[in-house]
Protein backbone atom coordinates (compact mmCIF):
# COMPACT_ATOMS: atom_id res chain seq x y z
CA UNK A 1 69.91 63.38 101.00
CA UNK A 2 72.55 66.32 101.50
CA UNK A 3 71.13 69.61 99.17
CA UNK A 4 73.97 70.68 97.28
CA UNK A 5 75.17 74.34 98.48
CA UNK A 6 76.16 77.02 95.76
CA UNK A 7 78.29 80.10 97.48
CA UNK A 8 78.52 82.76 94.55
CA UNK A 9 81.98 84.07 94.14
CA UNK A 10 82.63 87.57 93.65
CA UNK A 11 84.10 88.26 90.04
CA UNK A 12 87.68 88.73 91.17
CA UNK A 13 87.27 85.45 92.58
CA UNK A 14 85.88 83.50 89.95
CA UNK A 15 88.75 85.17 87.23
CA UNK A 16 91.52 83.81 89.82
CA UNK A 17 89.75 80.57 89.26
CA UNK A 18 89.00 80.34 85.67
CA UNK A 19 92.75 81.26 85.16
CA UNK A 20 94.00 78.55 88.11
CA UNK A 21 91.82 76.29 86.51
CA UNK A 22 92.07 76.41 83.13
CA UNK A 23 94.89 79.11 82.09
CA UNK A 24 92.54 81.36 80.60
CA UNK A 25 89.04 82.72 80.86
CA UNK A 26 86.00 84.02 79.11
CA UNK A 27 84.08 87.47 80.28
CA UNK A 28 80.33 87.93 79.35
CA UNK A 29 79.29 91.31 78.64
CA UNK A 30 75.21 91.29 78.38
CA UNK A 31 74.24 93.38 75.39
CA UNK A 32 73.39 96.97 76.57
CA UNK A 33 70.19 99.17 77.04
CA UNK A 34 67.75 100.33 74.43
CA UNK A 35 69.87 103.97 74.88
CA UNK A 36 72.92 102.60 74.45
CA UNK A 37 72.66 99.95 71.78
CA UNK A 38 75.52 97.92 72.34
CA UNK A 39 75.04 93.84 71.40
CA UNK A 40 76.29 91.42 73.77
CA UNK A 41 79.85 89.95 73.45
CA UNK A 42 82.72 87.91 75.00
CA UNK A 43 85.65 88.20 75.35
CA UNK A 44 89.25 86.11 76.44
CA UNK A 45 91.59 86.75 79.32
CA UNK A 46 94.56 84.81 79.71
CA UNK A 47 95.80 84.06 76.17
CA UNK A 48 99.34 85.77 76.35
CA UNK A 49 100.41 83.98 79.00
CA UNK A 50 98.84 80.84 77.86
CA UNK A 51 99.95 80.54 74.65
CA UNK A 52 101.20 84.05 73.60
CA UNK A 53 98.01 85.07 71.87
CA UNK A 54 96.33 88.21 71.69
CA UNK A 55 93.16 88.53 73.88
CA UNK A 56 89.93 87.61 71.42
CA UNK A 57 86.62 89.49 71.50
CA UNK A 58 83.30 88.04 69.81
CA UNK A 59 79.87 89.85 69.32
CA UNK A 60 76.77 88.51 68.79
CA UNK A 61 76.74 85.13 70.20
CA UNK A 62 75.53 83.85 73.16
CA UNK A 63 77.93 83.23 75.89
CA UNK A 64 77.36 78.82 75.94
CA UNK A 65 77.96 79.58 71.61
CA UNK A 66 81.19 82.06 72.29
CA UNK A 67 82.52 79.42 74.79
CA UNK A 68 82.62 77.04 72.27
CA UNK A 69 83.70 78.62 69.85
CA UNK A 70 86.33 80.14 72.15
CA UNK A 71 87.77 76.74 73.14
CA UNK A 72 88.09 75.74 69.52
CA UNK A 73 90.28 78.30 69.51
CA UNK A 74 92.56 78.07 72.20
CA UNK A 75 92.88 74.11 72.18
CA UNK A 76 94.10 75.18 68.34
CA UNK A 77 96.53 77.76 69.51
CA UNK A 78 97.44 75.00 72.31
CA UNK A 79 98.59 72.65 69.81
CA UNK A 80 100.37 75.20 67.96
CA UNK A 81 98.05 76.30 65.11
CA UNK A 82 98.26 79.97 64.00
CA UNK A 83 95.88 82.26 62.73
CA UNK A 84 95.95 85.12 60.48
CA UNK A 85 95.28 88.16 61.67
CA UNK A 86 93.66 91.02 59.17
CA UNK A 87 92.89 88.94 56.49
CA UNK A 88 89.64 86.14 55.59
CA UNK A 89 90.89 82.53 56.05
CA UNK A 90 89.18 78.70 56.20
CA UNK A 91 90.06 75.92 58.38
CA UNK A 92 89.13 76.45 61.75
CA UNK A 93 84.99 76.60 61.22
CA UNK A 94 82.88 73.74 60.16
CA UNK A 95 82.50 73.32 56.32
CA UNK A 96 85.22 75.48 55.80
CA UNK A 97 83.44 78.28 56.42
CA UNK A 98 85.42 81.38 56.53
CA UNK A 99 86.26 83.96 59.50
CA UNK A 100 88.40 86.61 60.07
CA UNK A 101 90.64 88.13 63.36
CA UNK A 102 90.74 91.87 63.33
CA UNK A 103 93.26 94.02 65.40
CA UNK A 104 91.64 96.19 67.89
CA UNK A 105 92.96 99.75 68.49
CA UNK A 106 93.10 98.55 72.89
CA UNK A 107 93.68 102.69 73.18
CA UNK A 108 90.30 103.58 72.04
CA UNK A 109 88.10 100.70 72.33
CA UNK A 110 89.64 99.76 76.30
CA UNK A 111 85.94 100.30 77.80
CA UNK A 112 84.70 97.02 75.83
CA UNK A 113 87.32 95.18 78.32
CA UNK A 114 87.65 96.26 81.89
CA UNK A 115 88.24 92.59 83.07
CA UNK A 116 91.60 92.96 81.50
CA UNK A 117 92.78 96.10 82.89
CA UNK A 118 92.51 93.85 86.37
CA UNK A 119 94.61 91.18 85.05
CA UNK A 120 97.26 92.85 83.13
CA UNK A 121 97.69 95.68 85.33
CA UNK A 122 100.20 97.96 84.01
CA UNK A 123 101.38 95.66 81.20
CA UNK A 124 99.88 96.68 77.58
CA UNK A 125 97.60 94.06 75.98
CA UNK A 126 95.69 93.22 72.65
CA UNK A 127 92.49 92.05 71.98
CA UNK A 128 91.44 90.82 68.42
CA UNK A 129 88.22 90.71 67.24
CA UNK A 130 87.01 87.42 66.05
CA UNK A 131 84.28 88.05 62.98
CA UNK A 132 81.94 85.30 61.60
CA UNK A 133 80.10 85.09 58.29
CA UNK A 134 76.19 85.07 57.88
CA UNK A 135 74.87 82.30 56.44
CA UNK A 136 75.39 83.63 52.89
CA UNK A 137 78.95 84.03 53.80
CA UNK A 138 79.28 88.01 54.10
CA UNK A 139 80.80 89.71 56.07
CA UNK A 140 80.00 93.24 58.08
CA UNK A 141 82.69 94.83 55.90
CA UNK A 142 80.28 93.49 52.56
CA UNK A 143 77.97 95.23 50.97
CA UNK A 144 75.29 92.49 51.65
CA UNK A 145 76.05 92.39 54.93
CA UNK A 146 71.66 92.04 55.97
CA UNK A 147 70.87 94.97 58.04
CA UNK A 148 69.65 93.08 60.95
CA UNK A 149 72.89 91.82 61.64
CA UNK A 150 74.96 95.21 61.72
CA UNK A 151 73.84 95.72 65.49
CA UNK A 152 74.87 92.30 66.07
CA UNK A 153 78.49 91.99 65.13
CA UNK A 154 79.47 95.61 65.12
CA UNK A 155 83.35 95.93 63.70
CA UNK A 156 85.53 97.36 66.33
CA UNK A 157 88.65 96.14 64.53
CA UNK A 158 90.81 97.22 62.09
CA UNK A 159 90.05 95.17 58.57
């Protein structure tokens, strides 16, 4: 039997393929160090050219649950769906659970995304942030928002 080979590619590699081989792509960002106290996140590259969208950001998921999540999103943008931006809306989550896309300032906040710096260059770009609910339904922007959560999903986007 022939043992399977794996080559790693290097990272400016493996974004020409995710965008050759599927239009877009998704960037892990492991949460940070104890000093630093930054959860972990992911985040889209790709999206304007694919379908015109702002770049999307999510915190506090694993990468496998933000991939999913993710490609619910873009196959919905494929197919023409829109989503409002700055404002709490139901549809796109199971049992109509609501979410919400922020606008990110890209000035101030462009350290959360080098990847896209690399692919856009010198063209500008925006990134929304994509916030879920707890299982109550609040939001980091509520007052019962539980405390345990706020270093999870921190808000980087404008509400």
């Amino acid at each position: 039997m022939t043992e399977l080979a794996y080559e790693p590619m290097e990272h400016d590699e493996k974004l020409a393929w995710m965008l050759e081989t599927h239009g877009w792509g998704i960037e892990p960002v492991p949460p940070s160090n104890q000093a630093e106290l930054r959860a972990g996140y992911s985040y889209t590259f790709g999206l304007e050219a694919l379908v015109g969208h702002a770049e999307i950001v999510i915190f506090g998921l694993a990468p496998v649950a933000a991939r999913g999540l993710l490609d619910l999103i873009v196959n919905h943008l494929r197919m023409g769906g829109q989503l409002p931006v700055a404002q709490v809306f139901n549809g796109l989550l199971d049992n109509e659970q609501a979410c919400a896309l922020l606008e990110i300032d890209t000035q101030s906040e462009s350290s959360y995304f080098p990847t896209l710096s690399k692919i856009y260059g010198e063209q500008p770009w925006r990134v929304y942030q994509f916030v879920w609910p707890d299982r109550s339904g609040a939001f980091p922007w509520d007052s019962n928002w539980p405390e345990e959560l706020r270093y999870a999903q921190p808000l980087i986007g404008t509400w």
